[in-house]
PDB file of N, CA and C in Angstrom:
ATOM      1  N   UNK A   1       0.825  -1.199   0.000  1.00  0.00           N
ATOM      2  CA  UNK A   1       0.000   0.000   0.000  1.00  0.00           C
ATOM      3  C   UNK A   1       0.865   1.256   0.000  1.00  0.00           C
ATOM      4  N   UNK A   2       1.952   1.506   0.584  1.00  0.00           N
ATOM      5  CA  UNK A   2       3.145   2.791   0.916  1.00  0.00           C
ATOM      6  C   UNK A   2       3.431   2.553  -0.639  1.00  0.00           C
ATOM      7  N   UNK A   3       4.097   1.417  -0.898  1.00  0.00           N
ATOM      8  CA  UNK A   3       4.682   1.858  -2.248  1.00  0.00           C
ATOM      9  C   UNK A   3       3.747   2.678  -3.332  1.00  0.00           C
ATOM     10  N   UNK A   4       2.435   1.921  -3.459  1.00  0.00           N
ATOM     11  CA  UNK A   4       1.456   2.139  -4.258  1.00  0.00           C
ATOM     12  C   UNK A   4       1.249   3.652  -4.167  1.00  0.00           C
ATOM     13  N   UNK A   5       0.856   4.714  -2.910  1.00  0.00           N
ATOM     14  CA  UNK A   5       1.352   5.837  -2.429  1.00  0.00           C
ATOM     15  C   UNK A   5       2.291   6.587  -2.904  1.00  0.00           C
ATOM     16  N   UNK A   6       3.765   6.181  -2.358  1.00  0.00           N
ATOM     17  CA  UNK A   6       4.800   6.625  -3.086  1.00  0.00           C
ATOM     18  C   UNK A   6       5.122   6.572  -4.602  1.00  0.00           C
ATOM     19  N   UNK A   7       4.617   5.106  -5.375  1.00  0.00           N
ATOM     20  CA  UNK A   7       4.539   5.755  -6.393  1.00  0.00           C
ATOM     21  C   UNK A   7       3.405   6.747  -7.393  1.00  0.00           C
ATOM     22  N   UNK A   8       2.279   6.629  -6.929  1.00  0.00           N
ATOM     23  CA  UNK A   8       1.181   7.617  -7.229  1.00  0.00           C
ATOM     24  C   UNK A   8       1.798   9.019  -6.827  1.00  0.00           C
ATOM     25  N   UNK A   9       2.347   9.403  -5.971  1.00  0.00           N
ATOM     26  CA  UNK A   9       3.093  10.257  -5.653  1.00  0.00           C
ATOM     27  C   UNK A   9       4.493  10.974  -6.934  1.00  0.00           C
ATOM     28  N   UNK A  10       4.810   9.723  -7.045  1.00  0.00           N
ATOM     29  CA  UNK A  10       6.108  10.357  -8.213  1.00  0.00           C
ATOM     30  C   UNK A  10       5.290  10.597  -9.285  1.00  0.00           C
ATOM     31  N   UNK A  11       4.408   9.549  -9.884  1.00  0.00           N
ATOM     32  CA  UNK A  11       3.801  10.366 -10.993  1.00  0.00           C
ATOM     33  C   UNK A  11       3.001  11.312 -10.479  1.00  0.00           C
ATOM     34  N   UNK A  12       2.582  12.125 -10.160  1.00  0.00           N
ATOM     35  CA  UNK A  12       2.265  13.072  -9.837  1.00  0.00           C
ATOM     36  C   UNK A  12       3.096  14.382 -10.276  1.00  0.00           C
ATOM     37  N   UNK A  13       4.535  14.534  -9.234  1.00  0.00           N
ATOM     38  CA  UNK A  13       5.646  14.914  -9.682  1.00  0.00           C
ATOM     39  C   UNK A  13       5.709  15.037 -11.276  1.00  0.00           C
ATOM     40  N   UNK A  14       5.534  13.873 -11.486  1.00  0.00           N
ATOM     41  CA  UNK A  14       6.315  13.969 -13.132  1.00  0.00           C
ATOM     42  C   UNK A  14       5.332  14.900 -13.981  1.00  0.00           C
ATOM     43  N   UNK A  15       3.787  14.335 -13.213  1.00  0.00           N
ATOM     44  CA  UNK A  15       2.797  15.112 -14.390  1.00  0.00           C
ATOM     45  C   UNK A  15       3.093  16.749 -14.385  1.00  0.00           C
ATOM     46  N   UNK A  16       3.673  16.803 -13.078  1.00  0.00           N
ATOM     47  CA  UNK A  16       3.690  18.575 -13.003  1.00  0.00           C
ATOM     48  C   UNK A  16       4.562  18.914 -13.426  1.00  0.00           C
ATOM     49  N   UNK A  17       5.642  18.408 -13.815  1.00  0.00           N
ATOM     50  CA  UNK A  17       6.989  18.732 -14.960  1.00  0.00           C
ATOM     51  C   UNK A  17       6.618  18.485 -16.465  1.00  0.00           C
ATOM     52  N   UNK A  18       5.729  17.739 -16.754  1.00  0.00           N
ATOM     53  CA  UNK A  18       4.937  17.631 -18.244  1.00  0.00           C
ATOM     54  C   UNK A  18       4.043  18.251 -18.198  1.00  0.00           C
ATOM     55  N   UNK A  19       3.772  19.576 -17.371  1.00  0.00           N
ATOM     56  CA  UNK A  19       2.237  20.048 -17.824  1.00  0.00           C
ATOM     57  C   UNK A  19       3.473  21.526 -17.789  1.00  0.00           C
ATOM     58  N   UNK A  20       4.380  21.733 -17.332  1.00  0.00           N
ATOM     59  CA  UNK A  20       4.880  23.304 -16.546  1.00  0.00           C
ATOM     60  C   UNK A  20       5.438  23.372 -17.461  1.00  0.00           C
ATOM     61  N   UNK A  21       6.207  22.472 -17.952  1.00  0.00           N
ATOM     62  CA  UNK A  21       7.148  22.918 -18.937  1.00  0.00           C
ATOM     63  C   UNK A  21       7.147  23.180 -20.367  1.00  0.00           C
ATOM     64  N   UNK A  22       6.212  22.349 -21.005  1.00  0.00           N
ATOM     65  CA  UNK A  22       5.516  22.877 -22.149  1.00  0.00           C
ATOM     66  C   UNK A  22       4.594  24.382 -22.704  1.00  0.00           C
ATOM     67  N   UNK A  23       3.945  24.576 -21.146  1.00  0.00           N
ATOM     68  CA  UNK A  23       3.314  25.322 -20.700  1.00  0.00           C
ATOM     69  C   UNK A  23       4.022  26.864 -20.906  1.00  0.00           C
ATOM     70  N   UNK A  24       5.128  26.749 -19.920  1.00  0.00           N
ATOM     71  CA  UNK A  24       6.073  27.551 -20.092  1.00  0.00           C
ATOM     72  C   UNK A  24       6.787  28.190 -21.177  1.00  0.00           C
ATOM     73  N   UNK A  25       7.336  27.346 -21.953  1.00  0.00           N
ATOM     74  CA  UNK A  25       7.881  27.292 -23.234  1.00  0.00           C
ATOM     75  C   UNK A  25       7.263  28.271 -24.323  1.00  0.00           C
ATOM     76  N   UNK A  26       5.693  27.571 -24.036  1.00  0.00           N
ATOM     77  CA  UNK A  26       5.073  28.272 -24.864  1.00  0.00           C
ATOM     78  C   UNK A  26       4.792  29.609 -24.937  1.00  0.00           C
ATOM     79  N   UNK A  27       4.205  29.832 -23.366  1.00  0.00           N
ATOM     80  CA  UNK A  27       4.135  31.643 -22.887  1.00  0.00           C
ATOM     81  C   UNK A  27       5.152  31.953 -23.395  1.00  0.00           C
ATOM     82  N   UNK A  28       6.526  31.633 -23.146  1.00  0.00           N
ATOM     83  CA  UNK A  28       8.099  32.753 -23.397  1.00  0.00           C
ATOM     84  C   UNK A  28       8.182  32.791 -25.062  1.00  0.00           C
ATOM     85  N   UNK A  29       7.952  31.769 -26.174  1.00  0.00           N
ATOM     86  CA  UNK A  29       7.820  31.771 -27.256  1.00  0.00           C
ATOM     87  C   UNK A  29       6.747  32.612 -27.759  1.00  0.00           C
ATOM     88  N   UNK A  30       5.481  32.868 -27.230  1.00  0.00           N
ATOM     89  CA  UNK A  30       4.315  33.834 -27.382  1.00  0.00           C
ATOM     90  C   UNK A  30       4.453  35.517 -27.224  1.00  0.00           C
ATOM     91  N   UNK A  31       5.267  35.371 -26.055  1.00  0.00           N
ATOM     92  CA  UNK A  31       6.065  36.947 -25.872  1.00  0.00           C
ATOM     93  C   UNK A  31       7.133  37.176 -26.983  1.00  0.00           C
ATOM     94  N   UNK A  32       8.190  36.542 -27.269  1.00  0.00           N
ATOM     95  CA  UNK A  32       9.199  36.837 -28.056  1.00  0.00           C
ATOM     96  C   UNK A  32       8.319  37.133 -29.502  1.00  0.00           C
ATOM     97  N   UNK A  33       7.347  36.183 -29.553  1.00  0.00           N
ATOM     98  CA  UNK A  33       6.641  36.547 -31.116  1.00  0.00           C
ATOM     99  C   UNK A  33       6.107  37.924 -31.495  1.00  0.00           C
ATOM    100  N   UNK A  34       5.442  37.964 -29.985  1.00  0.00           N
ATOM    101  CA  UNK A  34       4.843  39.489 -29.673  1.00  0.00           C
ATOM    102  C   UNK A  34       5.409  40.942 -30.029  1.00  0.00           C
ATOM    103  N   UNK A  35       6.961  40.403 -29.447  1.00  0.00           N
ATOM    104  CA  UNK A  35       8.051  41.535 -29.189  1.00  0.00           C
ATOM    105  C   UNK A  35       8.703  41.127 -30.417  1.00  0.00           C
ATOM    106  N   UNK A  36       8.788  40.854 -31.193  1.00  0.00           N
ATOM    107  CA  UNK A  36       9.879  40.801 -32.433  1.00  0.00           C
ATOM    108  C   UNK A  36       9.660  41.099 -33.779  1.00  0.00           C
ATOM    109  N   UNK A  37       7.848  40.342 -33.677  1.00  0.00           N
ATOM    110  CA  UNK A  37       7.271  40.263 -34.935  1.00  0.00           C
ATOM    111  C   UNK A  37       6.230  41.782 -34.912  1.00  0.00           C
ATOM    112  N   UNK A  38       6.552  42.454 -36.597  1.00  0.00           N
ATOM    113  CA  UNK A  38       5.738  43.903 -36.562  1.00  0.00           C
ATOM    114  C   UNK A  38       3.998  43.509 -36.406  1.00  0.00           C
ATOM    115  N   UNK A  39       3.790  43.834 -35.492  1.00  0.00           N
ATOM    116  CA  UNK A  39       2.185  43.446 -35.660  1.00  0.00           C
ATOM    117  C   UNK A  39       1.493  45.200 -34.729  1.00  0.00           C
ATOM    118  N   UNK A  40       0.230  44.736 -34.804  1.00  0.00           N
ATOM    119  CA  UNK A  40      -0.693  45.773 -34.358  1.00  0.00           C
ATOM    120  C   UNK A  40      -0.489  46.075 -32.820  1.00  0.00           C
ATOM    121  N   UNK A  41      -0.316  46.777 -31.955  1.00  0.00           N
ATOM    122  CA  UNK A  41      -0.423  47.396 -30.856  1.00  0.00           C
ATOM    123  C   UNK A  41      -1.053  46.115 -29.626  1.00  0.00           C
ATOM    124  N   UNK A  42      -2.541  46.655 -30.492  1.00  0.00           N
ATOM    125  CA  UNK A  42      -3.050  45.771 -29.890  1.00  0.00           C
ATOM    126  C   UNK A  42      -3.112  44.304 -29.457  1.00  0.00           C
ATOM    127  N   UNK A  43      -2.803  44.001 -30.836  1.00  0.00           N
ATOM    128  CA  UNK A  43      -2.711  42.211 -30.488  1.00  0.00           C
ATOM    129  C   UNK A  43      -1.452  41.976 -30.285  1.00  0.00           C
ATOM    130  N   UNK A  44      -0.065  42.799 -30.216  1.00  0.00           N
ATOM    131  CA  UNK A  44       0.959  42.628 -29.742  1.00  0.00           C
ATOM    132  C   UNK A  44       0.607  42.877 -27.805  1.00  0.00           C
ATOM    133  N   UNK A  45      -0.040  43.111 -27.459  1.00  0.00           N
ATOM    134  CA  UNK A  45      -0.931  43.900 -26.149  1.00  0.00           C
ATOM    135  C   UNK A  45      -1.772  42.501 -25.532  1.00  0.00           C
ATOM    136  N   UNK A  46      -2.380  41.719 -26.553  1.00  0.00           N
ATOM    137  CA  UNK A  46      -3.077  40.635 -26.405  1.00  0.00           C
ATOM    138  C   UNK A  46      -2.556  39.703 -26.306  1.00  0.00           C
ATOM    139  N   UNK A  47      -1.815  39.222 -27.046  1.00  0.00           N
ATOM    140  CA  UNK A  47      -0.649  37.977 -26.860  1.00  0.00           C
ATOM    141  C   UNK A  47       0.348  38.055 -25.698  1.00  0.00           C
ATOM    142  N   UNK A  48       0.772  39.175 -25.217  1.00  0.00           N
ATOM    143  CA  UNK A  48       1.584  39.216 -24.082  1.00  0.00           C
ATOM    144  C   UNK A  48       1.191  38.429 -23.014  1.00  0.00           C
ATOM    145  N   UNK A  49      -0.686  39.398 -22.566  1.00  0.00           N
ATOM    146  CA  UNK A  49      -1.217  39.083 -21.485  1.00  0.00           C
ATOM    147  C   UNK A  49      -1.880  37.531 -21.421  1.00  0.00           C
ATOM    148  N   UNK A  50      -1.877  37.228 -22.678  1.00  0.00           N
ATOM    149  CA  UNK A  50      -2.542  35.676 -23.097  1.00  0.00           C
ATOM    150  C   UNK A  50      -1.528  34.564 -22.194  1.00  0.00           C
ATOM    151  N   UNK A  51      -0.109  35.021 -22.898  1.00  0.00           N
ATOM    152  CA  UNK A  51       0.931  34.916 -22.320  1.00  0.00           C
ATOM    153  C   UNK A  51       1.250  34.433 -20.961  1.00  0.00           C
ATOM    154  N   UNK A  52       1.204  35.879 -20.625  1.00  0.00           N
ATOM    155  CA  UNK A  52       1.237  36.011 -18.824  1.00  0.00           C
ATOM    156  C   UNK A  52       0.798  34.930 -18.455  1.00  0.00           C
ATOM    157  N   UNK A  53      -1.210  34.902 -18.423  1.00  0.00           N
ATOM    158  CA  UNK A  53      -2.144  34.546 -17.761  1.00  0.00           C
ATOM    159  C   UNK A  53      -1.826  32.907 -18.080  1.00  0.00           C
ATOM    160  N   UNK A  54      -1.417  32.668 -19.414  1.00  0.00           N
ATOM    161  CA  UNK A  54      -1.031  31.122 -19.435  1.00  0.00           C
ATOM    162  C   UNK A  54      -0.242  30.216 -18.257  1.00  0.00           C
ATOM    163  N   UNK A  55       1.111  31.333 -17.994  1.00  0.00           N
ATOM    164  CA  UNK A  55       2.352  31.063 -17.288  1.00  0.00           C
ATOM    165  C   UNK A  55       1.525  31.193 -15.669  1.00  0.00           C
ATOM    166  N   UNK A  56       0.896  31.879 -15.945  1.00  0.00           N
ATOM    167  CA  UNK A  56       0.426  31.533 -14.228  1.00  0.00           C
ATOM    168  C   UNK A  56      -0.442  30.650 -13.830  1.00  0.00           C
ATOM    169  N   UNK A  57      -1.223  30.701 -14.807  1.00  0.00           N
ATOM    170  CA  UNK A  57      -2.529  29.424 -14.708  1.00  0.00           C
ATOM    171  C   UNK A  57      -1.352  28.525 -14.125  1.00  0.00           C
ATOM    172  N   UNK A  58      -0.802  27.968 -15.463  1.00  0.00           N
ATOM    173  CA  UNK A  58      -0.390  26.780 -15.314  1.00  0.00           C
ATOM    174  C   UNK A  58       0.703  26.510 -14.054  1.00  0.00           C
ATOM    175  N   UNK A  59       1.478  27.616 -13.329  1.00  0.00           N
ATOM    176  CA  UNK A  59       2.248  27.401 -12.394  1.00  0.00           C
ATOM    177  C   UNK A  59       1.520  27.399 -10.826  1.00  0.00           C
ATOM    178  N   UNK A  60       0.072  28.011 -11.229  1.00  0.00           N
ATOM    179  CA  UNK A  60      -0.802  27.530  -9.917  1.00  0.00           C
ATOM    180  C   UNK A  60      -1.189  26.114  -9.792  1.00  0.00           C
ATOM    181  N   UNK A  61      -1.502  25.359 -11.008  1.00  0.00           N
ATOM    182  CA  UNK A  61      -1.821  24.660 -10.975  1.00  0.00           C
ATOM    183  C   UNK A  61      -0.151  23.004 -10.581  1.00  0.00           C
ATOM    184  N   UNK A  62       0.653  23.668 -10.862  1.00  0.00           N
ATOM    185  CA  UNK A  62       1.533  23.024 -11.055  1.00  0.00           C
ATOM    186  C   UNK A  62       2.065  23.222  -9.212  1.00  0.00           C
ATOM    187  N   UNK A  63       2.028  23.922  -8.278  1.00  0.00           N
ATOM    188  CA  UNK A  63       1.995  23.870  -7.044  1.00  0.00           C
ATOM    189  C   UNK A  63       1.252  23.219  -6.298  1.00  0.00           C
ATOM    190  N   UNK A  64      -0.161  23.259  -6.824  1.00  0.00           N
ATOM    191  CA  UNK A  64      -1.447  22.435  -6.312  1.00  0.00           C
ATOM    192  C   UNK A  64      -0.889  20.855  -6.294  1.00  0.00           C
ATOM    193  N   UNK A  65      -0.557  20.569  -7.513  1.00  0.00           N
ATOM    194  CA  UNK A  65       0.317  19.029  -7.496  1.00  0.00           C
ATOM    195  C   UNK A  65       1.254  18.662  -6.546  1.00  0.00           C
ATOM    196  N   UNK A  66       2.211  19.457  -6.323  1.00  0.00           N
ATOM    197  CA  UNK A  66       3.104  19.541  -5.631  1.00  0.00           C
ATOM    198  C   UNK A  66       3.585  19.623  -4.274  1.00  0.00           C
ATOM    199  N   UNK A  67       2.197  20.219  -3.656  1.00  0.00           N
ATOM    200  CA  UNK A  67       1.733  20.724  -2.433  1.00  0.00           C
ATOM    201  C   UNK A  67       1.059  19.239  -2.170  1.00  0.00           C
ATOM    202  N   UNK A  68       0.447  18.125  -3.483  1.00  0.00           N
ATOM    203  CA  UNK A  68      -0.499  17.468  -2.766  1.00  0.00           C
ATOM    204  C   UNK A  68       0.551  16.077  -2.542  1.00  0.00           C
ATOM    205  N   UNK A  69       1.151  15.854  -3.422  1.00  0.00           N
ATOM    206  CA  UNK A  69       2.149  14.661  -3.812  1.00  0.00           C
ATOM    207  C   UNK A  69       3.565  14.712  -2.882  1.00  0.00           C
ATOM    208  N   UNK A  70       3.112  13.897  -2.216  1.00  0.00           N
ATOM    209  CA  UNK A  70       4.399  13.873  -0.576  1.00  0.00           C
ATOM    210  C   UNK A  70       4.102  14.494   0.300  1.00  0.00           C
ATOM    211  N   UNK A  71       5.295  15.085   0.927  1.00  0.00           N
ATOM    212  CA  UNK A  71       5.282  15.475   2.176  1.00  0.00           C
ATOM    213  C   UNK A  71       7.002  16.732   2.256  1.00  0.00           C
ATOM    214  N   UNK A  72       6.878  17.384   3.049  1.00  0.00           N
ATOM    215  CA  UNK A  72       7.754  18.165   3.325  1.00  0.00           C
ATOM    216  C   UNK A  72       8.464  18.331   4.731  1.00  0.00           C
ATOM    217  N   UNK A  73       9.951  17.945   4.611  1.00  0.00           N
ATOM    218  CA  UNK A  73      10.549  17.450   5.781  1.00  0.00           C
ATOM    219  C   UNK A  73      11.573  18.491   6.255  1.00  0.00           C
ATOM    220  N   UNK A  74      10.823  19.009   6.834  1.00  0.00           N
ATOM    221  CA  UNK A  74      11.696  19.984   8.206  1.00  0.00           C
ATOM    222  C   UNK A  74      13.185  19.685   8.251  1.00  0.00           C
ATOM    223  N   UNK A  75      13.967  20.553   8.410  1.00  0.00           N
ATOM    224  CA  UNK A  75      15.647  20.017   8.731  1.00  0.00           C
ATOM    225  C   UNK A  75      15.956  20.269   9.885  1.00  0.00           C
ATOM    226  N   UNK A  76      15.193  20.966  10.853  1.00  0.00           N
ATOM    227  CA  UNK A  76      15.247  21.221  12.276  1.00  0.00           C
ATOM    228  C   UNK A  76      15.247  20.186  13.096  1.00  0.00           C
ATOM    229  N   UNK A  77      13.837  19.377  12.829  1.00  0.00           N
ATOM    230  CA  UNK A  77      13.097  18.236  13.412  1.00  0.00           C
ATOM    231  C   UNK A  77      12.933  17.325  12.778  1.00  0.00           C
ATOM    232  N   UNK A  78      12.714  17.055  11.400  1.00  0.00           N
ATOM    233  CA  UNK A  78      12.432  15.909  10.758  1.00  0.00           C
ATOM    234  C   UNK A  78      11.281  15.636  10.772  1.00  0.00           C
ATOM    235  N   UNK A  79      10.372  16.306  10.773  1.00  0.00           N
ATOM    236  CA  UNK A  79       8.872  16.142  10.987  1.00  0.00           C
ATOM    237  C   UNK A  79       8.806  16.225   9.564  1.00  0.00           C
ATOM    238  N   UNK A  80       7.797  15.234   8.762  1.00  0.00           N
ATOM    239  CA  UNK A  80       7.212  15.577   7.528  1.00  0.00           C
ATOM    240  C   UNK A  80       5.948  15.620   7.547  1.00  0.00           C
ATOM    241  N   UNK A  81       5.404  17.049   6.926  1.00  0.00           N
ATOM    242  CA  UNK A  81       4.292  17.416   6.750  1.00  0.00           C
ATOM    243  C   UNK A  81       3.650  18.082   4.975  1.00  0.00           C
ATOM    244  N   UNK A  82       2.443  18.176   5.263  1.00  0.00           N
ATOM    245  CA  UNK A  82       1.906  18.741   4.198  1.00  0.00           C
ATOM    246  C   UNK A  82       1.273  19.995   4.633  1.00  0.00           C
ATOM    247  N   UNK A  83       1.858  21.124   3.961  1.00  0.00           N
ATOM    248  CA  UNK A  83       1.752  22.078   4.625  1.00  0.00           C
ATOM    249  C   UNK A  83       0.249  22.775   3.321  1.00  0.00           C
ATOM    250  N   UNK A  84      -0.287  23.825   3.912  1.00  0.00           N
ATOM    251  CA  UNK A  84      -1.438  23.971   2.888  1.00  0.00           C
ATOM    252  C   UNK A  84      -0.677  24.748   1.776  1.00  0.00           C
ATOM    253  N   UNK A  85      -2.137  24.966   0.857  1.00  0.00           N
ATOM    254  CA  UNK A  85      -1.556  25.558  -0.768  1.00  0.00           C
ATOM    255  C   UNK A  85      -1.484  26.744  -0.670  1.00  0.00           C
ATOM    256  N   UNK A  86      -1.513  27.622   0.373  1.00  0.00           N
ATOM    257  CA  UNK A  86      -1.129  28.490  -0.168  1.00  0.00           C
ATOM    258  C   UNK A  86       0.278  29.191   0.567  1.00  0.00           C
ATOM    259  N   UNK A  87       0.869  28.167   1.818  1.00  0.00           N
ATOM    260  CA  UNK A  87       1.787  28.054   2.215  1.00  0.00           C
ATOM    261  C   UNK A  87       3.126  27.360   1.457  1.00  0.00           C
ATOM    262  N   UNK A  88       2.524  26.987   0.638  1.00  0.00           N
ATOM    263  CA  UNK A  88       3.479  26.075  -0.322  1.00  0.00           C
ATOM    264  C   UNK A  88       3.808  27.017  -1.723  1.00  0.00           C
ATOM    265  N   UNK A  89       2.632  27.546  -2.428  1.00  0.00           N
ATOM    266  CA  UNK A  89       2.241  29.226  -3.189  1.00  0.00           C
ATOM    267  C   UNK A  89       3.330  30.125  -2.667  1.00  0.00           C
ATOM    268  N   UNK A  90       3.063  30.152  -2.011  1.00  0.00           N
ATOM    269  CA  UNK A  90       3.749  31.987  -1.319  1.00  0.00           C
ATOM    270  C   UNK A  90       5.719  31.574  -0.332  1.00  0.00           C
ATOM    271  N   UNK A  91       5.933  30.168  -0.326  1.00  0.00           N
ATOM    272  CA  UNK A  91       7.435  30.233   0.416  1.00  0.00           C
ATOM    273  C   UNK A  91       8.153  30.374  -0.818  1.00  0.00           C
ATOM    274  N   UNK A  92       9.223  31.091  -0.528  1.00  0.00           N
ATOM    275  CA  UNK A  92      10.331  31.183  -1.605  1.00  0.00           C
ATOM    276  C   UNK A  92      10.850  29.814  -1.347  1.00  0.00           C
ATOM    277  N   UNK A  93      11.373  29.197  -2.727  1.00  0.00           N
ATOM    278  CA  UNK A  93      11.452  27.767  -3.011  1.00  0.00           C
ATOM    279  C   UNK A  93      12.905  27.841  -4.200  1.00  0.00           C
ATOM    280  N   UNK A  94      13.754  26.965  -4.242  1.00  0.00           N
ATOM    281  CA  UNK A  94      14.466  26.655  -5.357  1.00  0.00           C
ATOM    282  C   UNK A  94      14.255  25.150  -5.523  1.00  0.00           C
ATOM    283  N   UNK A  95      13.931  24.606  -7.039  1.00  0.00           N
ATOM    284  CA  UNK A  95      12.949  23.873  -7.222  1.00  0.00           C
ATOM    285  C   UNK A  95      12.273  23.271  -5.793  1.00  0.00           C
ATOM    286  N   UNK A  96      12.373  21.998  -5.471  1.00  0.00           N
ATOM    287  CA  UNK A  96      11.174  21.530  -4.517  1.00  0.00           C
ATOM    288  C   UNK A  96      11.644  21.738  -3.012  1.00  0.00           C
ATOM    289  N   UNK A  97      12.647  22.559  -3.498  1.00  0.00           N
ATOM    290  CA  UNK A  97      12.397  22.889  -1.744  1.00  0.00           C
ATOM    291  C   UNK A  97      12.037  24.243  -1.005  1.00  0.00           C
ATOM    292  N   UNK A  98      11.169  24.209   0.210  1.00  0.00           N
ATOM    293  CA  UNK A  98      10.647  25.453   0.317  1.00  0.00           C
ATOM    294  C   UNK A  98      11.083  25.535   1.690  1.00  0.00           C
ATOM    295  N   UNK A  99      11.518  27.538   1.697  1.00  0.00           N
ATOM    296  CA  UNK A  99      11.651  27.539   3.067  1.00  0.00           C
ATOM    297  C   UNK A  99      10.488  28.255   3.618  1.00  0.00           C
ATOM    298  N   UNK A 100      10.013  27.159   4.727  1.00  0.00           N
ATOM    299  CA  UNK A 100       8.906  27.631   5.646  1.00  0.00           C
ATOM    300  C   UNK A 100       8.909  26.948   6.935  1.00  0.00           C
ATOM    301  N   UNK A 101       7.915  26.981   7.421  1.00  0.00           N
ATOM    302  CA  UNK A 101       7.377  27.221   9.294  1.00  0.00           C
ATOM    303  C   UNK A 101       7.241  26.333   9.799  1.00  0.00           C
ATOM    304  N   UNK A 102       7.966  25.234  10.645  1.00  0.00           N
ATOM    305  CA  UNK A 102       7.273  23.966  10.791  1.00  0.00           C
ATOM    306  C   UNK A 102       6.113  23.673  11.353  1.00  0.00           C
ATOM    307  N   UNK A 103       5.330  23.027  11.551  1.00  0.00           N
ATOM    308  CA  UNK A 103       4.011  23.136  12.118  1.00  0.00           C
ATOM    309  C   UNK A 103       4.147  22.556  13.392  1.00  0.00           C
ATOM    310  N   UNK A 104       5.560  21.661  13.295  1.00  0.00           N
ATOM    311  CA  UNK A 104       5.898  20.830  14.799  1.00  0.00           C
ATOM    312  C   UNK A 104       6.359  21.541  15.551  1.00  0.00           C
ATOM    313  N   UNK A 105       8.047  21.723  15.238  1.00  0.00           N
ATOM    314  CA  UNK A 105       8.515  22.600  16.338  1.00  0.00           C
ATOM    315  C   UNK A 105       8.451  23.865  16.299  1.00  0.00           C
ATOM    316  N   UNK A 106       8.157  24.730  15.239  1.00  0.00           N
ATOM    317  CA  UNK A 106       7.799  26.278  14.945  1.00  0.00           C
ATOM    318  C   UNK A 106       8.644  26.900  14.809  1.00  0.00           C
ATOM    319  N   UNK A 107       9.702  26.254  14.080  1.00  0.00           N
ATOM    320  CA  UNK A 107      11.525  26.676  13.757  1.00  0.00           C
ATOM    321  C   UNK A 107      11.123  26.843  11.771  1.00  0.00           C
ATOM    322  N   UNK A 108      12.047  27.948  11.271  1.00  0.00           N
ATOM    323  CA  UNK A 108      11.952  27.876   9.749  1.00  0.00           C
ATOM    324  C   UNK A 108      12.719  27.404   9.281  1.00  0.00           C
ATOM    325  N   UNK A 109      12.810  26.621   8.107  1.00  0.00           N
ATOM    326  CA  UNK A 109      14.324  26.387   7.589  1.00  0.00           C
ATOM    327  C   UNK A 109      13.805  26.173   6.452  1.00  0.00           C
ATOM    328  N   UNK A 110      14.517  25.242   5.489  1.00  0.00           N
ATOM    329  CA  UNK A 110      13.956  25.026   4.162  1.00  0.00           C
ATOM    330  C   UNK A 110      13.559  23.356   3.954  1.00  0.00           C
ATOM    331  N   UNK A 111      12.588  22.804   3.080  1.00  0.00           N
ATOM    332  CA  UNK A 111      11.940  21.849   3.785  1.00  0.00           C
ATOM    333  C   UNK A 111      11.772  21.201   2.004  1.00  0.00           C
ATOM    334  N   UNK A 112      13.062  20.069   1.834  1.00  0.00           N
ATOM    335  CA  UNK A 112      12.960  19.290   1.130  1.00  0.00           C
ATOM    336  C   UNK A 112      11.304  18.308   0.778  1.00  0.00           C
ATOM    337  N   UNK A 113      11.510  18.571  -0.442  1.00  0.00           N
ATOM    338  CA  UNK A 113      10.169  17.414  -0.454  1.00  0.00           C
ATOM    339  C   UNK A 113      10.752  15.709  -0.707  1.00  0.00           C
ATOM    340  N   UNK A 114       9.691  15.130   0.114  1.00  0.00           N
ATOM    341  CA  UNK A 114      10.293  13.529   0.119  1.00  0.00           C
ATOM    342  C   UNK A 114       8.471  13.033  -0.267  1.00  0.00           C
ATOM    343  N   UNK A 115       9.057  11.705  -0.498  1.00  0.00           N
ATOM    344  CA  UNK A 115       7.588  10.803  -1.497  1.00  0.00           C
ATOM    345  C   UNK A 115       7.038  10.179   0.337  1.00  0.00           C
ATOM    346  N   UNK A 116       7.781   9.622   0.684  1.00  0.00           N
ATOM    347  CA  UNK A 116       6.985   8.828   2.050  1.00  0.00           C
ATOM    348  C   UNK A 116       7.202   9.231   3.689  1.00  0.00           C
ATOM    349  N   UNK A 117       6.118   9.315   4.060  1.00  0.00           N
ATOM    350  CA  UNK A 117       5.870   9.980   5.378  1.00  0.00           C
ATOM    351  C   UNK A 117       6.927   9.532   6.159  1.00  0.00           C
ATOM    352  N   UNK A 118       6.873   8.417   6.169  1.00  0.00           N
ATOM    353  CA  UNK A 118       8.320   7.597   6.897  1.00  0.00           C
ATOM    354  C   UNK A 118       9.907   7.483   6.115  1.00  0.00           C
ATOM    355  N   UNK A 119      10.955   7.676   7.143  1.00  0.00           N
ATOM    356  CA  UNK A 119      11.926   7.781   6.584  1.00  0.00           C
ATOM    357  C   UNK A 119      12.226   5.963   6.405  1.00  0.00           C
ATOM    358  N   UNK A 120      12.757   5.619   5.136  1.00  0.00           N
ATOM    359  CA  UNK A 120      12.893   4.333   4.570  1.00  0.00           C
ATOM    360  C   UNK A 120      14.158   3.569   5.066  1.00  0.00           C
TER     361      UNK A 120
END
């Protein structure tokens, strides 16, 4: 059953690296078209924000995954938790790790993500 978990868990992970990154790609290719190619004001104006709103959709949605798939392990205490979405949203992070608040001991640090509640 843990494994089954842990691995529902990695794909998870993976789906949010196949949905972000295409995703991505595309917004920054949509801007450069915007900005390079002579077009109208306007729809150079339209494609930007199309743009934008793409890159964020999809990076909210790509936290929501991320936030749900594992757990996040304190370096203070070792407590792994799932902290909510919009605590996971708003910590400054380099890829999956975020620094935030533990919910155990109430120390901050930065809080690797791991697939299983238990250390293996």
């Amino acid at each position: 059953m843990k494994q089954e978990i842990d691995e529902k868990n990695r794909q998870l992970l993976n789906l949010e690296i196949w949905i972000s990154a295409p995703a991505t790609l595309a917004g920054i290719v949509l801007c450069g078209i915007a900005v390079f190619w002579d077009i109208l004001t306007g729809l150079r104006t339209g494609i930007i924000m199309f743009a934008i709103v793409l890159i964020l959709a999809v990076a909210f949605v790509a936290v929501g995954i991320e936030q749900k798939a594992g757990y996040y392990e304190c370096q203070k205490c070792f407590d792994r938790n799932i902290p909510t979405y919009w605590q996971t949203n708003l910590a400054m992070h380099f890829g999956r790790t975020r620094y935030m608040k533990c919910p155990e001991c109430g120390k901050w640090s930065y809080q690797k993500k791991v697939l299983a509640k238990e250390k293996q």
